[in-house]
C-alpha atoms as a PDB file:
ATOM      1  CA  UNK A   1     -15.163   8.795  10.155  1.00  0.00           C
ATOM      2  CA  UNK A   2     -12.106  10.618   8.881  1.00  0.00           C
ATOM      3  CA  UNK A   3      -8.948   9.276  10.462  1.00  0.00           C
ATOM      4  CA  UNK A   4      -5.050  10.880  10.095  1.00  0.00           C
ATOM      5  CA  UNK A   5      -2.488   9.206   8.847  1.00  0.00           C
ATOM      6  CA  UNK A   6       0.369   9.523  11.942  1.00  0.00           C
ATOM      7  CA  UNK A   7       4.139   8.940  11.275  1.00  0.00           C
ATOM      8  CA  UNK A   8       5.858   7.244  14.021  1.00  0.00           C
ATOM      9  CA  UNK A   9       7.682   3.864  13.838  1.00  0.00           C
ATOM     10  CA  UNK A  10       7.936   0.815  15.665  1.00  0.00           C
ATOM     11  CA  UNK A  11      10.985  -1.151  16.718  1.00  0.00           C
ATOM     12  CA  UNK A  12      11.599  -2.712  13.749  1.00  0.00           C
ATOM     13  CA  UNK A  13      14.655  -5.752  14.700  1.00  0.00           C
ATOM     14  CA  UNK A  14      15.285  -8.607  12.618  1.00  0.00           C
ATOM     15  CA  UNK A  15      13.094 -11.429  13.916  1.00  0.00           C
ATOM     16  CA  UNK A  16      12.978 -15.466  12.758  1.00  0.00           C
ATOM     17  CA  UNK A  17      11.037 -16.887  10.361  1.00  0.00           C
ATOM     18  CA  UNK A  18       8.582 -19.210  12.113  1.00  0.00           C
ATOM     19  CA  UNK A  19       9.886 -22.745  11.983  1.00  0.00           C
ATOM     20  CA  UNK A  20       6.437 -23.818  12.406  1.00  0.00           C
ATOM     21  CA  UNK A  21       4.935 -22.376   9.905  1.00  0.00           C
ATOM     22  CA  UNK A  22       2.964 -25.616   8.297  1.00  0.00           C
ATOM     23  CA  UNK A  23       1.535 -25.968  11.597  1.00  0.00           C
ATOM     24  CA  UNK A  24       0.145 -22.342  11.591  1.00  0.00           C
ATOM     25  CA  UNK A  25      -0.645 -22.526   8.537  1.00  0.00           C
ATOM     26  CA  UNK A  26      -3.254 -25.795   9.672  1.00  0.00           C
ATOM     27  CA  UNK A  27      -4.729 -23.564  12.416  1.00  0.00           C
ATOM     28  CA  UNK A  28      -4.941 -20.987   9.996  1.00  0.00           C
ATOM     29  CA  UNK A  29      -7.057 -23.115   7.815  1.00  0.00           C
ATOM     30  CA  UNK A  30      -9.275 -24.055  10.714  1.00  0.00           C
ATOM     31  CA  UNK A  31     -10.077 -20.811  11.344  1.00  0.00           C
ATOM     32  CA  UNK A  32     -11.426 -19.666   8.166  1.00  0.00           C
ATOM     33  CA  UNK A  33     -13.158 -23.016   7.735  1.00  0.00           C
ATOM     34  CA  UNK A  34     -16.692 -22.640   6.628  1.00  0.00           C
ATOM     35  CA  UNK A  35     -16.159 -19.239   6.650  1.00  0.00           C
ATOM     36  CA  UNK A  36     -15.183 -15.828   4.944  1.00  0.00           C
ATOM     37  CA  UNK A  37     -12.010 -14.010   4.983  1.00  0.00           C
ATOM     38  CA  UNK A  38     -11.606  -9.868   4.662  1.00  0.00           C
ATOM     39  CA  UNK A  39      -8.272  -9.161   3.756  1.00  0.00           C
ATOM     40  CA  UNK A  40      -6.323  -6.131   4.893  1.00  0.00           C
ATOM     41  CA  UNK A  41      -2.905  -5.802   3.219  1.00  0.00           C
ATOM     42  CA  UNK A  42       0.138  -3.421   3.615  1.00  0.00           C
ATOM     43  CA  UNK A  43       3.573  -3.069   1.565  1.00  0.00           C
ATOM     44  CA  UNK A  44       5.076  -6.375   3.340  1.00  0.00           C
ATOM     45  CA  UNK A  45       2.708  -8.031   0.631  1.00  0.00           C
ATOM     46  CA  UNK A  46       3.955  -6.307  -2.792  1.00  0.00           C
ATOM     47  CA  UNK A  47       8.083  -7.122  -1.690  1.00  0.00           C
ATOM     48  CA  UNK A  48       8.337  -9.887  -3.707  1.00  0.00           C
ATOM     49  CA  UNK A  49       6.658  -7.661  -6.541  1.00  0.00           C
ATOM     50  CA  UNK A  50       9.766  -5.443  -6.452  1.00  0.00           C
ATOM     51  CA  UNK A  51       8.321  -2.807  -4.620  1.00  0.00           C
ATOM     52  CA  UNK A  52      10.106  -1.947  -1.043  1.00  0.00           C
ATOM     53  CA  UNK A  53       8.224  -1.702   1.502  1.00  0.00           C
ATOM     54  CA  UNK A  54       8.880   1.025   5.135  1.00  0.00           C
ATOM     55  CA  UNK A  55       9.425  -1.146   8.240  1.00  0.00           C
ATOM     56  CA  UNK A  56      10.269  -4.819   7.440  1.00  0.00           C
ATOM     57  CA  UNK A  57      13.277  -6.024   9.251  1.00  0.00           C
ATOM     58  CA  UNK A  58      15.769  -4.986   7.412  1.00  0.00           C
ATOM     59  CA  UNK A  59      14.095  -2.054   5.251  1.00  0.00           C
ATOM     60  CA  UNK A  60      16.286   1.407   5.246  1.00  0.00           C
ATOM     61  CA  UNK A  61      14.419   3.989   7.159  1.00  0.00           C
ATOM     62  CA  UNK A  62      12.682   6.174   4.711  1.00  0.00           C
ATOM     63  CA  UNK A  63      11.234   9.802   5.030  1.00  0.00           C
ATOM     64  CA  UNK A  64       8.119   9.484   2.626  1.00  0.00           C
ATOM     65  CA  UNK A  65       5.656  13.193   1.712  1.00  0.00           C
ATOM     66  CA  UNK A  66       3.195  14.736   3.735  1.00  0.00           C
ATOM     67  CA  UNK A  67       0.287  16.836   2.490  1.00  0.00           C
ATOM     68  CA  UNK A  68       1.995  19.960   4.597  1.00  0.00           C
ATOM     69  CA  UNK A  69       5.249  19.628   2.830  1.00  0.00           C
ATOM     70  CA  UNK A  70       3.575  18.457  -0.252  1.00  0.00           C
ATOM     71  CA  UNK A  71       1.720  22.066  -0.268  1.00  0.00           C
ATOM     72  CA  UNK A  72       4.132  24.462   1.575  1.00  0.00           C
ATOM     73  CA  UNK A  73       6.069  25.249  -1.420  1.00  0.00           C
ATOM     74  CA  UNK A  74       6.565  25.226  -5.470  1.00  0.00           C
ATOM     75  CA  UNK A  75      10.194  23.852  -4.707  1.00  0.00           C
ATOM     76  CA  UNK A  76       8.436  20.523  -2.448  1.00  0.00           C
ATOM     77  CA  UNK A  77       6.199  19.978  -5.238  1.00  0.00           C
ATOM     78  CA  UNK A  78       9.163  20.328  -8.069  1.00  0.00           C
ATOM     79  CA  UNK A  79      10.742  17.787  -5.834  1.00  0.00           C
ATOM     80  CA  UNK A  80       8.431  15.332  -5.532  1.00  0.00           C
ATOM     81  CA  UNK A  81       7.284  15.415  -9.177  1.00  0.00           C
ATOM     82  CA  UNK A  82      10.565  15.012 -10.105  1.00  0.00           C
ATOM     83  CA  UNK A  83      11.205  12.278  -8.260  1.00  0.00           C
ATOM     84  CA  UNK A  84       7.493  10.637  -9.307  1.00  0.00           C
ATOM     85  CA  UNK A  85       8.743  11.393 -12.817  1.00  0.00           C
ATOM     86  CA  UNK A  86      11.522   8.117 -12.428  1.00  0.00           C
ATOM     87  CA  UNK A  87       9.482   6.357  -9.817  1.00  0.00           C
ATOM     88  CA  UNK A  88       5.749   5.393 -10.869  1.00  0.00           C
ATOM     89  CA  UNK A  89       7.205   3.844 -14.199  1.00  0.00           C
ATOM     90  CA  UNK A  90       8.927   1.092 -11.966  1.00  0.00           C
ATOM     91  CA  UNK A  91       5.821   0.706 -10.083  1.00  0.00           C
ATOM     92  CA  UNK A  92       3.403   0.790 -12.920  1.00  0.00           C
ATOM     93  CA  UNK A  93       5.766  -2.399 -14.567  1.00  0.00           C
ATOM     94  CA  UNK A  94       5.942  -4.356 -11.248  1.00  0.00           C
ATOM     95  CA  UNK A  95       3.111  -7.491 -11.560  1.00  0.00           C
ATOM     96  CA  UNK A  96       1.051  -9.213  -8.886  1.00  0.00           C
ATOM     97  CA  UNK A  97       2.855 -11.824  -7.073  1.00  0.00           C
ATOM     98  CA  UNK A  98       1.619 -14.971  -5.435  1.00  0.00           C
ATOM     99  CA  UNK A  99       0.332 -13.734  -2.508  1.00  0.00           C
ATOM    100  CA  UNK A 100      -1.464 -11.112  -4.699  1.00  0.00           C
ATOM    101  CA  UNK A 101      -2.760 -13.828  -6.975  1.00  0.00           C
ATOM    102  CA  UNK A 102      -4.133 -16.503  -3.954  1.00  0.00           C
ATOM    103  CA  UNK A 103      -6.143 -13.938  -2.445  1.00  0.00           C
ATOM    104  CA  UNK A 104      -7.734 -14.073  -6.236  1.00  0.00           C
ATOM    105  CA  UNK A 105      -8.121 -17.752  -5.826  1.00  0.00           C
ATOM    106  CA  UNK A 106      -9.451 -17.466  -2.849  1.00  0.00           C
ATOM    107  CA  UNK A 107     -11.832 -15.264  -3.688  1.00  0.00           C
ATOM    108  CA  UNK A 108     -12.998 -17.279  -6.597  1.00  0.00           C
ATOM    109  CA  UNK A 109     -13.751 -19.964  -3.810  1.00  0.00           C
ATOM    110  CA  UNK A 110     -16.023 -17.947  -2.208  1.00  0.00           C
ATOM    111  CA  UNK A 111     -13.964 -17.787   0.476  1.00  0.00           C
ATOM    112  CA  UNK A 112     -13.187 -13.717   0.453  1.00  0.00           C
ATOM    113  CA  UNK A 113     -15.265 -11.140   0.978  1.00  0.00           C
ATOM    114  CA  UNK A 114     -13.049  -8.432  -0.961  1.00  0.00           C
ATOM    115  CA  UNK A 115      -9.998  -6.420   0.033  1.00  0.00           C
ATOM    116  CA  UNK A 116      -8.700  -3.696   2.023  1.00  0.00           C
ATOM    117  CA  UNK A 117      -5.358  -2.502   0.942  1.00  0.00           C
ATOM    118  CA  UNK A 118      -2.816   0.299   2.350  1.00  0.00           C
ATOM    119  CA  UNK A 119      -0.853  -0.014  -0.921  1.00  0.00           C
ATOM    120  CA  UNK A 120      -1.037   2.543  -3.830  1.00  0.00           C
ATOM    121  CA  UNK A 121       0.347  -0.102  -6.458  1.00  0.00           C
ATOM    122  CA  UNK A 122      -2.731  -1.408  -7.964  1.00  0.00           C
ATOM    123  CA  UNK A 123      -1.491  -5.030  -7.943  1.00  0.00           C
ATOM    124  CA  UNK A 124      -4.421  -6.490  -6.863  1.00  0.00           C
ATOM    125  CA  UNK A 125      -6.696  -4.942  -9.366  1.00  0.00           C
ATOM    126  CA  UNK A 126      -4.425  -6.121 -12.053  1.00  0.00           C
ATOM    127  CA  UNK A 127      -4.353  -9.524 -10.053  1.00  0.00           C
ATOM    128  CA  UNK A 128      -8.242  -9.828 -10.979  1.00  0.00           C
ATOM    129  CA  UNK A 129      -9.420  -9.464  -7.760  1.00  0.00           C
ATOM    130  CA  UNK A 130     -12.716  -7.779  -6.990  1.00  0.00           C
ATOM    131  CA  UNK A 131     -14.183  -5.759  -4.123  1.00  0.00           C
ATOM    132  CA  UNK A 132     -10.781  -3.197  -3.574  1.00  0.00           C
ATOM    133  CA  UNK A 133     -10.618  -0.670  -1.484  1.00  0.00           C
ATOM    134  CA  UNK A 134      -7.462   0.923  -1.739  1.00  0.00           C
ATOM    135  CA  UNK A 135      -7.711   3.047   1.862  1.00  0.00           C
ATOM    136  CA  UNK A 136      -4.813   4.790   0.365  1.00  0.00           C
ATOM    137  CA  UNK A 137      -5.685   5.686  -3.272  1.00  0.00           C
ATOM    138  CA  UNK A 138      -3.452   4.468  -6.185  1.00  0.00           C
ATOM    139  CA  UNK A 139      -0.600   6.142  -8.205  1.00  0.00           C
ATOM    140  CA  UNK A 140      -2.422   5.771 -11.675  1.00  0.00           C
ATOM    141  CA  UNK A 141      -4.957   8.363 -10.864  1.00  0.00           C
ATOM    142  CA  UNK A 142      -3.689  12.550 -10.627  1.00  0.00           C
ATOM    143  CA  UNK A 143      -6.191  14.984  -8.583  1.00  0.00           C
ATOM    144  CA  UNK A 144      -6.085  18.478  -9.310  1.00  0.00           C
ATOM    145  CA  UNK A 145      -6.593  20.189  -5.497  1.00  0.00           C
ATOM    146  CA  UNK A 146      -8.729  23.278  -6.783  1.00  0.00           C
ATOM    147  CA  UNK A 147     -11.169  21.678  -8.999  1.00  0.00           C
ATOM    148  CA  UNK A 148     -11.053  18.117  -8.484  1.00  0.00           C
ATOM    149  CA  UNK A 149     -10.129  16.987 -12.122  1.00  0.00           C
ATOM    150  CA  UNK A 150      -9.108  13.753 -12.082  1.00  0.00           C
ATOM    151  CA  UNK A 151      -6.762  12.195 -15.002  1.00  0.00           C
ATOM    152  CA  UNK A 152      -4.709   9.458 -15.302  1.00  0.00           C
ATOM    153  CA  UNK A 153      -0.735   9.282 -14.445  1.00  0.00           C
ATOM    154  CA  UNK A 154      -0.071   7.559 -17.681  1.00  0.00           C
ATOM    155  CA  UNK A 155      -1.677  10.966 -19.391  1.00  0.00           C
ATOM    156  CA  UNK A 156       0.755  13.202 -17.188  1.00  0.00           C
ATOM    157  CA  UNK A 157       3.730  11.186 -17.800  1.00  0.00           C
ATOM    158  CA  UNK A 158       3.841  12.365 -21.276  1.00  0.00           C
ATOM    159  CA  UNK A 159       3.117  16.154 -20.338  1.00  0.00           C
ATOM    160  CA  UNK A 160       6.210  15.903 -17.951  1.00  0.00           C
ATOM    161  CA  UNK A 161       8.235  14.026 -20.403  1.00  0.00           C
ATOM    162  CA  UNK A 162       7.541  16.947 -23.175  1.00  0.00           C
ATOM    163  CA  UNK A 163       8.368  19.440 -20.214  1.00  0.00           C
ATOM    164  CA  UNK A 164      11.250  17.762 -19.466  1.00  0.00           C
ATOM    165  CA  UNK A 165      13.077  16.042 -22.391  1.00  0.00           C
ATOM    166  CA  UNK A 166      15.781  13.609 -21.446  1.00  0.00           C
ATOM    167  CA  UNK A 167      15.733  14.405 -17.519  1.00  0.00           C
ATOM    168  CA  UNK A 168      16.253  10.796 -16.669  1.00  0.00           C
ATOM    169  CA  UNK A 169      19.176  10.882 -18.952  1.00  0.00           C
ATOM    170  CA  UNK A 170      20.283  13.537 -17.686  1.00  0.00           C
ATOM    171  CA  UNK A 171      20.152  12.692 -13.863  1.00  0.00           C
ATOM    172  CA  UNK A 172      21.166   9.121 -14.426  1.00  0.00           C
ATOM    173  CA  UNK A 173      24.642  10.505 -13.145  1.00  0.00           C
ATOM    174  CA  UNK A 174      23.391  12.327  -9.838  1.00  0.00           C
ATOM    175  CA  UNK A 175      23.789   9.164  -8.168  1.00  0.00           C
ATOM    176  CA  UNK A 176      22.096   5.794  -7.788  1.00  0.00           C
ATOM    177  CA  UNK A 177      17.937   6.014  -7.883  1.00  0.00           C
ATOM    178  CA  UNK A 178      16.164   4.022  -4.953  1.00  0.00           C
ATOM    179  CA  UNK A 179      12.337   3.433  -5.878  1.00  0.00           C
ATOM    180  CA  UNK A 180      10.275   4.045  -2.567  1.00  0.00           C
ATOM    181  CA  UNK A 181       6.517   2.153  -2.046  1.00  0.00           C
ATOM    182  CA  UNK A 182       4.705   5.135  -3.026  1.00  0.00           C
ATOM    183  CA  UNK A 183       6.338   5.517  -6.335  1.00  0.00           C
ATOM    184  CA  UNK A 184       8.495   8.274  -5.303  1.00  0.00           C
ATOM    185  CA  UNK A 185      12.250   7.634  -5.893  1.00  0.00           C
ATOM    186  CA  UNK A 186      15.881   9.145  -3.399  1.00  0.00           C
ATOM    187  CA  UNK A 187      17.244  11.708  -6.294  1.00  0.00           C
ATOM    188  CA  UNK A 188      17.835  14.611  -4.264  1.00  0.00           C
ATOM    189  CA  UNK A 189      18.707  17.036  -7.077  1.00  0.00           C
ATOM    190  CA  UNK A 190      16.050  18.359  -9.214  1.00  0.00           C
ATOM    191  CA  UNK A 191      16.293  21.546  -9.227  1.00  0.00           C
ATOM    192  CA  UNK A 192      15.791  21.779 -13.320  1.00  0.00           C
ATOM    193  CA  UNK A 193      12.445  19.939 -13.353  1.00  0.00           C
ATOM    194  CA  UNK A 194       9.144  21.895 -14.664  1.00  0.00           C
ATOM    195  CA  UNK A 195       6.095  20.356 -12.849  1.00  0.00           C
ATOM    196  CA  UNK A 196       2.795  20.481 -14.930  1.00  0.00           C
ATOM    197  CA  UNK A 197      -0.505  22.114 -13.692  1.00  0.00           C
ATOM    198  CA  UNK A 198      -4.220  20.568 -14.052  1.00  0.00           C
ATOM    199  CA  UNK A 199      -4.965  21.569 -17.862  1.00  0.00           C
ATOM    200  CA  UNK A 200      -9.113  22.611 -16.727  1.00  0.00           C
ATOM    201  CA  UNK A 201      -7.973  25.158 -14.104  1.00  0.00           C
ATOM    202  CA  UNK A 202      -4.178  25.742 -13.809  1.00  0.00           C
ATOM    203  CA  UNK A 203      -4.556  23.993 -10.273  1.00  0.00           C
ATOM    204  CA  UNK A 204      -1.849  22.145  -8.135  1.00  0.00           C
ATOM    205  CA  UNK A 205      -2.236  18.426  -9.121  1.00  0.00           C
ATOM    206  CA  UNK A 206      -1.547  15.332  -6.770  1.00  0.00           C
ATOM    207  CA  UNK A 207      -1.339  12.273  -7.301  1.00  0.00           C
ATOM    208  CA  UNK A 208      -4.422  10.671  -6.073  1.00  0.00           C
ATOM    209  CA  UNK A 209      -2.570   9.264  -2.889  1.00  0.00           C
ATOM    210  CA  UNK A 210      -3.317   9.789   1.078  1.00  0.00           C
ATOM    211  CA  UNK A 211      -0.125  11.293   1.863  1.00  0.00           C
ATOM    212  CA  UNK A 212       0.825  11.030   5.779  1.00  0.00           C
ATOM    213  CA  UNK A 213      -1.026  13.995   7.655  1.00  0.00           C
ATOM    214  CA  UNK A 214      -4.157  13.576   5.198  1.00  0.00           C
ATOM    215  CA  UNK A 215      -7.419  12.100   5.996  1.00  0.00           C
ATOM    216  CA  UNK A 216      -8.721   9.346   3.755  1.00  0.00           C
ATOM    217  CA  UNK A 217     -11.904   9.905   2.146  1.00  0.00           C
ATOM    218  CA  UNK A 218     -15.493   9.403   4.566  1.00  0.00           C
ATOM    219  CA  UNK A 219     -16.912   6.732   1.824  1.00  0.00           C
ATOM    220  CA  UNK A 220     -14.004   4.720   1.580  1.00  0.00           C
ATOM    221  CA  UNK A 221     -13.638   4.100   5.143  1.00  0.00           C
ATOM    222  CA  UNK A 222     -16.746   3.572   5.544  1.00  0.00           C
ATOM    223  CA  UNK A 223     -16.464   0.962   2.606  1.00  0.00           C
ATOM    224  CA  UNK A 224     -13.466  -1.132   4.414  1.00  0.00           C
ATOM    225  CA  UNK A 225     -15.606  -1.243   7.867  1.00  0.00           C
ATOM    226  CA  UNK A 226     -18.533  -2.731   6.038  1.00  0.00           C
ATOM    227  CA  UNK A 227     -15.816  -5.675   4.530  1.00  0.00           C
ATOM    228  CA  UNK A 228     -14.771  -6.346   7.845  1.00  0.00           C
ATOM    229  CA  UNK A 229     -18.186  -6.640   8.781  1.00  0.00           C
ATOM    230  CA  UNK A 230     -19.307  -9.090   5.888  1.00  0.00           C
ATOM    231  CA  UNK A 231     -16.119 -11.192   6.780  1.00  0.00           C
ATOM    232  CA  UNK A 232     -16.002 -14.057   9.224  1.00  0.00           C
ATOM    233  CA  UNK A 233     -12.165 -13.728  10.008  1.00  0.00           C
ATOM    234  CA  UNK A 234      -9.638 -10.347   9.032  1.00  0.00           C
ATOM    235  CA  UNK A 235      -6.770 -11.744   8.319  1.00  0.00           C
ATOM    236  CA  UNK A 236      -3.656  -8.896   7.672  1.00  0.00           C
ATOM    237  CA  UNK A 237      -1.122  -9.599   5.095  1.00  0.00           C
ATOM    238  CA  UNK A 238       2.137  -7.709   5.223  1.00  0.00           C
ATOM    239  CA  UNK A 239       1.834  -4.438   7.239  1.00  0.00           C
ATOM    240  CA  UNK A 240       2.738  -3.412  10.833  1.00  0.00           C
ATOM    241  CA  UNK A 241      -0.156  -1.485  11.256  1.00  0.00           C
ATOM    242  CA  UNK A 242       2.077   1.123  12.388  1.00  0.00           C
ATOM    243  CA  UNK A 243      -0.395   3.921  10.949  1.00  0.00           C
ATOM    244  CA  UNK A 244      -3.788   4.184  12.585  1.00  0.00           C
ATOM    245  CA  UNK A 245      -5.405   3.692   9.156  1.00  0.00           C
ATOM    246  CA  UNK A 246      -4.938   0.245   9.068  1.00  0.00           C
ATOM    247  CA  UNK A 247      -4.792  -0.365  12.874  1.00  0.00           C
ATOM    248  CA  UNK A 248      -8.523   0.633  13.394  1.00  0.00           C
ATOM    249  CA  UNK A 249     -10.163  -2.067  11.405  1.00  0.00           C
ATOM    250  CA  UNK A 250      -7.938  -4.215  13.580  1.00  0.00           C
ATOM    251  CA  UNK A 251      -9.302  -2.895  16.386  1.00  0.00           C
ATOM    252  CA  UNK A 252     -12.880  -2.959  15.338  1.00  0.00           C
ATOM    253  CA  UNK A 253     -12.826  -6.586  14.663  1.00  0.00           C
ATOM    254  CA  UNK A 254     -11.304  -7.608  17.547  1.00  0.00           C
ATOM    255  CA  UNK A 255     -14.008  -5.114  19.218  1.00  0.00           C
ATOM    256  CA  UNK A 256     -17.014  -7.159  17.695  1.00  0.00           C
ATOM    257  CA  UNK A 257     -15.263 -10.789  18.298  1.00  0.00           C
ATOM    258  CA  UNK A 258     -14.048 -11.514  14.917  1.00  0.00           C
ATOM    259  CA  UNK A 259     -10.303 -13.730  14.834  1.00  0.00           C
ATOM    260  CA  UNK A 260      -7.714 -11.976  13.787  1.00  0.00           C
ATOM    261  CA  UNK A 261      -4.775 -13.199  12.141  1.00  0.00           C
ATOM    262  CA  UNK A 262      -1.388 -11.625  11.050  1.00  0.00           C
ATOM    263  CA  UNK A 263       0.845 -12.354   8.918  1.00  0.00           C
ATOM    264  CA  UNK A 264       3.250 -10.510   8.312  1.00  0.00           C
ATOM    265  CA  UNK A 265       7.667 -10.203   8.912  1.00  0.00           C
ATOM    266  CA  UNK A 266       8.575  -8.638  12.044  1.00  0.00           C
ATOM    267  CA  UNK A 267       6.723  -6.923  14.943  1.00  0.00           C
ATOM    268  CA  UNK A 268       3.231  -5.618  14.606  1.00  0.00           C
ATOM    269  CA  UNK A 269       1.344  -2.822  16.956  1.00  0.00           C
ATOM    270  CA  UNK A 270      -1.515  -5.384  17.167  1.00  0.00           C
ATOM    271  CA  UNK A 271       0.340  -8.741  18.337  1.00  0.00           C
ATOM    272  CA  UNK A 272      -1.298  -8.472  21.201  1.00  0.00           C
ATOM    273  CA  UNK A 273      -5.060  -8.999  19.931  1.00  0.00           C
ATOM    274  CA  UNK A 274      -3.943 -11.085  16.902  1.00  0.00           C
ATOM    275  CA  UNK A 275      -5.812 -14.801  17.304  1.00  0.00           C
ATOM    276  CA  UNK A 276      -2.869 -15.573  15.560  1.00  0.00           C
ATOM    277  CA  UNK A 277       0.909 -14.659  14.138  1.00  0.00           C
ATOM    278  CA  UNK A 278       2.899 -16.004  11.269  1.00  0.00           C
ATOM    279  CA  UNK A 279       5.648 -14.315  10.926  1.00  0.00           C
ATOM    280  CA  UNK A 280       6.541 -15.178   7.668  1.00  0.00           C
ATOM    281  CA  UNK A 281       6.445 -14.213   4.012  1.00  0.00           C
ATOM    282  CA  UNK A 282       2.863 -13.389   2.792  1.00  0.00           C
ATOM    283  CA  UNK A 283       3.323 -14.951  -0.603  1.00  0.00           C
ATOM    284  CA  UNK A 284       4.589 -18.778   0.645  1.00  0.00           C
ATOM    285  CA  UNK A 285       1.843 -18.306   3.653  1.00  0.00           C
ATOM    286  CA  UNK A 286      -1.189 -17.308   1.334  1.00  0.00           C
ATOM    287  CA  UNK A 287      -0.068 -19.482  -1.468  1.00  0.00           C
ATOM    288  CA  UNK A 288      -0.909 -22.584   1.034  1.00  0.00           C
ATOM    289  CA  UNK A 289      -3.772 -21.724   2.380  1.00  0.00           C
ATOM    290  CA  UNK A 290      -5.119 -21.405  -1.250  1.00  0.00           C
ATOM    291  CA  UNK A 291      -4.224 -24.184  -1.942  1.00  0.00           C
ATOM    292  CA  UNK A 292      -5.666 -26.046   1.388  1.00  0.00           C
ATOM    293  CA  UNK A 293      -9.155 -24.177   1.436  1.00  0.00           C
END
């Protein structure tokens, strides 16, 4: 099952924080009682990393790549790695935060199955958790697109650095840098940055992220349904679902009569079928119910 990523947004309006929350919080830990949780987690959960997420309340409306602009042109690709150049180191510094770390504790309770996550920043790996499936791919890997080499971003950093000596010096006054969720940053000029090719073939290398109009990969979808399935209760942590990519496994529990619970700031496309909302911040929510379970 290969599924496209869509762009599209959702009416994203600043909404209250639940004044309730303790309360859901106890039905929260009723429901997962004696049982397992899958986790499925968007940007809305890495925030209080440092890392911006696309459609909180609040969150400036961002343009991020597709494949088709991604591969239209040498001058896209400049762009991008350019802008990737300034951007992964902030991502590749940011650490898990509590949120990240409860769904470790929880985990080590027996209590979660593993997780699904629609982020690219690696912060639950490095949060010790086991069973990831990053739906999205990570920014620490780099895929060349005609042979398949794959490398590591740390390893291309210094090939673009000894491309490009002193480019963040030198663009440091072009303006004021905003670090996006996928590592890729607002500099609009970069029009003197040399991009690197794969060092096996000569091929166009990407970092090993679904970009929006890609499909993720057969085996890793197939990887997140069968965590859903092992789980008792999916409970989403910090994403809209706005993208289909996250919104089927949604779907698919709901589907087969497993709760579903949200948590998450603002609006989601599946409020409807949600067992249960908290709209609230992931980290204060899942940092209780670690501590409850």
């Amino acid at each position: 099952m290969r599924t496209r990523l869509q762009l599209g947004r959702i009416p994203v309006e600043p909404t209250p924080l639940d004044e309730d929350v303790d309360v859901r919080v106890g039905r929260l830990r009723e429901m997962v009682r004696g049982g397992r949780i899958t986790a499925l987690t968007g940007a809305g959960l890495s925030t209080d990393s440092g890392i911006p997420d696309y459609r909180s309340p609040g969150a400036p409306t961002r343009t991020p790549m597709t494949l088709q602009m991604f591969l239209s042109s040498d001058e896209f690709r400049r762009h991008y790695w350019a802008r990737n150049h300034l951007g992964w180191r902030h991502m590749d510094s940011a650490r898990p935060n509590d949120g990240h770390l409860a769904l470790t504790r929880l985990q080590g309770q027996g209590r979660l199955t593993g997780v699904i996550t629609q982020n690219v920043d690696m912060l639950h790996l490095k949060a010790g958790t086991r069973r990831v499936v990053e739906l999205h791919g990570c920014y620490g890997r780099v895929r060349c697109l005609e042979c398949g080499a794959l490398s590591s971003r740390q390893e291309l950093a210094g090939r673009l650095e000894a491309l490009n000596p002193g480019f963040a010096d030198r663009v440091a006054g072009r303006g004021a840098i905003e670090v996006a969720p996928d590592a890729d940053t607002t500099l609009t000029d970069t029009r003197d940055f040399v991009v690197a090719d794969c060092r096996r073939c000569g091929g166009i290398l990407k970092p090993d992220i679904v970009y929006f109009g890609e499909n993720a990969a057969k085996e890793i979808v197939d990887q997140a349904f069968s965590l859903v399935d092992e789980g008792d209760v999916l409970l989403v942590a910090g994403s809209s679902l706005t993208v289909t990519s996250g919104l089927r496994f949604v779907r698919h529990a709901h589907r087969i009569g497993k709760p579903v619970v949200i948590v998450n700031r603002g609006v989601t496309r599946a409020d409807s079928i949600a067992d249960l909302k908290i709209d609230h911040y992931c980290s204060r929510v899942l940092s209780a119910l670690a501590e409850s379970v």
